[in-house]
Protein backbone atom coordinates (compact mmCIF):
# COMPACT_ATOMS: atom_id res chain seq x y z
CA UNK A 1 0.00 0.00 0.00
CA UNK A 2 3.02 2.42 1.01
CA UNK A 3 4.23 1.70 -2.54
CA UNK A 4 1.41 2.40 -4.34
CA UNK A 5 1.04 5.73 -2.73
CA UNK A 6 4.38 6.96 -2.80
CA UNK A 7 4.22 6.21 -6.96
CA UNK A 8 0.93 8.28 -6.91
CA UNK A 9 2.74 11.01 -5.14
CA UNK A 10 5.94 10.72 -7.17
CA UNK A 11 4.07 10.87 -10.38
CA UNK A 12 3.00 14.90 -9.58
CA UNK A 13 6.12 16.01 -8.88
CA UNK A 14 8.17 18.18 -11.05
CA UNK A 15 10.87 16.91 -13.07
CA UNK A 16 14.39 17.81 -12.20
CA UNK A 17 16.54 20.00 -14.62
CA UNK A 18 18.47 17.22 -15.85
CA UNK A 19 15.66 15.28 -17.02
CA UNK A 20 13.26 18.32 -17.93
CA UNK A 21 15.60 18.93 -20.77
CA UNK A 22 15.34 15.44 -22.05
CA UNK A 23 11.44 15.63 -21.95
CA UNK A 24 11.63 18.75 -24.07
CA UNK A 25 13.54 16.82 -26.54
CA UNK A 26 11.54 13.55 -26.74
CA UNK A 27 8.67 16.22 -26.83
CA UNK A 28 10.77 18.00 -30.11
CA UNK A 29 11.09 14.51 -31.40
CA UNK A 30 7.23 13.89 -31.96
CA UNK A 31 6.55 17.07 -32.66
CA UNK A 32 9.29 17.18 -35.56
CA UNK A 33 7.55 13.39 -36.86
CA UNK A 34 4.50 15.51 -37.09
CA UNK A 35 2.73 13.97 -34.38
CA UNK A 36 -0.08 16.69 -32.13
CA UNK A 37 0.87 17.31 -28.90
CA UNK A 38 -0.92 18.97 -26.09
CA UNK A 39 0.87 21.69 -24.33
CA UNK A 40 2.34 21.14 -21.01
CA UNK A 41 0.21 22.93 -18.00
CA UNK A 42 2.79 24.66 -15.79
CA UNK A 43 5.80 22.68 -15.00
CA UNK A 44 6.48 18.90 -16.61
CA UNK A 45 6.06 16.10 -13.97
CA UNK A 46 7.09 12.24 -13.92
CA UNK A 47 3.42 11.35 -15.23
CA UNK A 48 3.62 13.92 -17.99
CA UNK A 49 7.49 12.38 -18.79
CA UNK A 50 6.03 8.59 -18.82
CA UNK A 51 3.34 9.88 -21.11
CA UNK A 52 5.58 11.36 -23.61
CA UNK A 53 8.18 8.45 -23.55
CA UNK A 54 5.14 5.97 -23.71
CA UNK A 55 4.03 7.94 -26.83
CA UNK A 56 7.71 8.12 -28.22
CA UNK A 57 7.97 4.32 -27.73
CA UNK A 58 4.34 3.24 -30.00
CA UNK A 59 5.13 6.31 -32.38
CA UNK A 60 8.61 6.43 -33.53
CA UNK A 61 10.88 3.71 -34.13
CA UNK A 62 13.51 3.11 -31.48
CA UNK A 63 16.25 4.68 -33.36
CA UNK A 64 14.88 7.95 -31.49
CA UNK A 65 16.77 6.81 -28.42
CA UNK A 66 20.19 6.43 -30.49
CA UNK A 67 19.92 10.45 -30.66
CA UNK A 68 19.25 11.09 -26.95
């Protein structure tokens, strides 16, 4: 149970600088493959980064991950 919540509460929190940059560029990545993407509300979290790579990983072909 303290797992589950502690993933739930995880999930809102804001991405770090380090990996905010990389969710800008799997984000440039769909976007450039001319796939529509909602804008981000306020700051990027972990749910909206497992979203995006989720997408990135049905939508592109893996090769995407050779350029990160």
């Amino acid at each position: 149970m303290q797992g589950l919540w502690w993933l739930g509460k995880r999930s809102v929190t804001p991405l770090p600088p380090t990996l905010l940059s990389w969710f800008h560029e799997v984000r440039t990545k769909l976007e450039e493959a001319g796939q529509a993407i909602a804008p981000v509300d306020g700051k990027p979290t972990y749910q909206a980064l497992a979203d995006v790579l989720r997408r990135a990983f049905k939508q592109l072909d893996r090769t995407f991950l050779d350029d990160l």
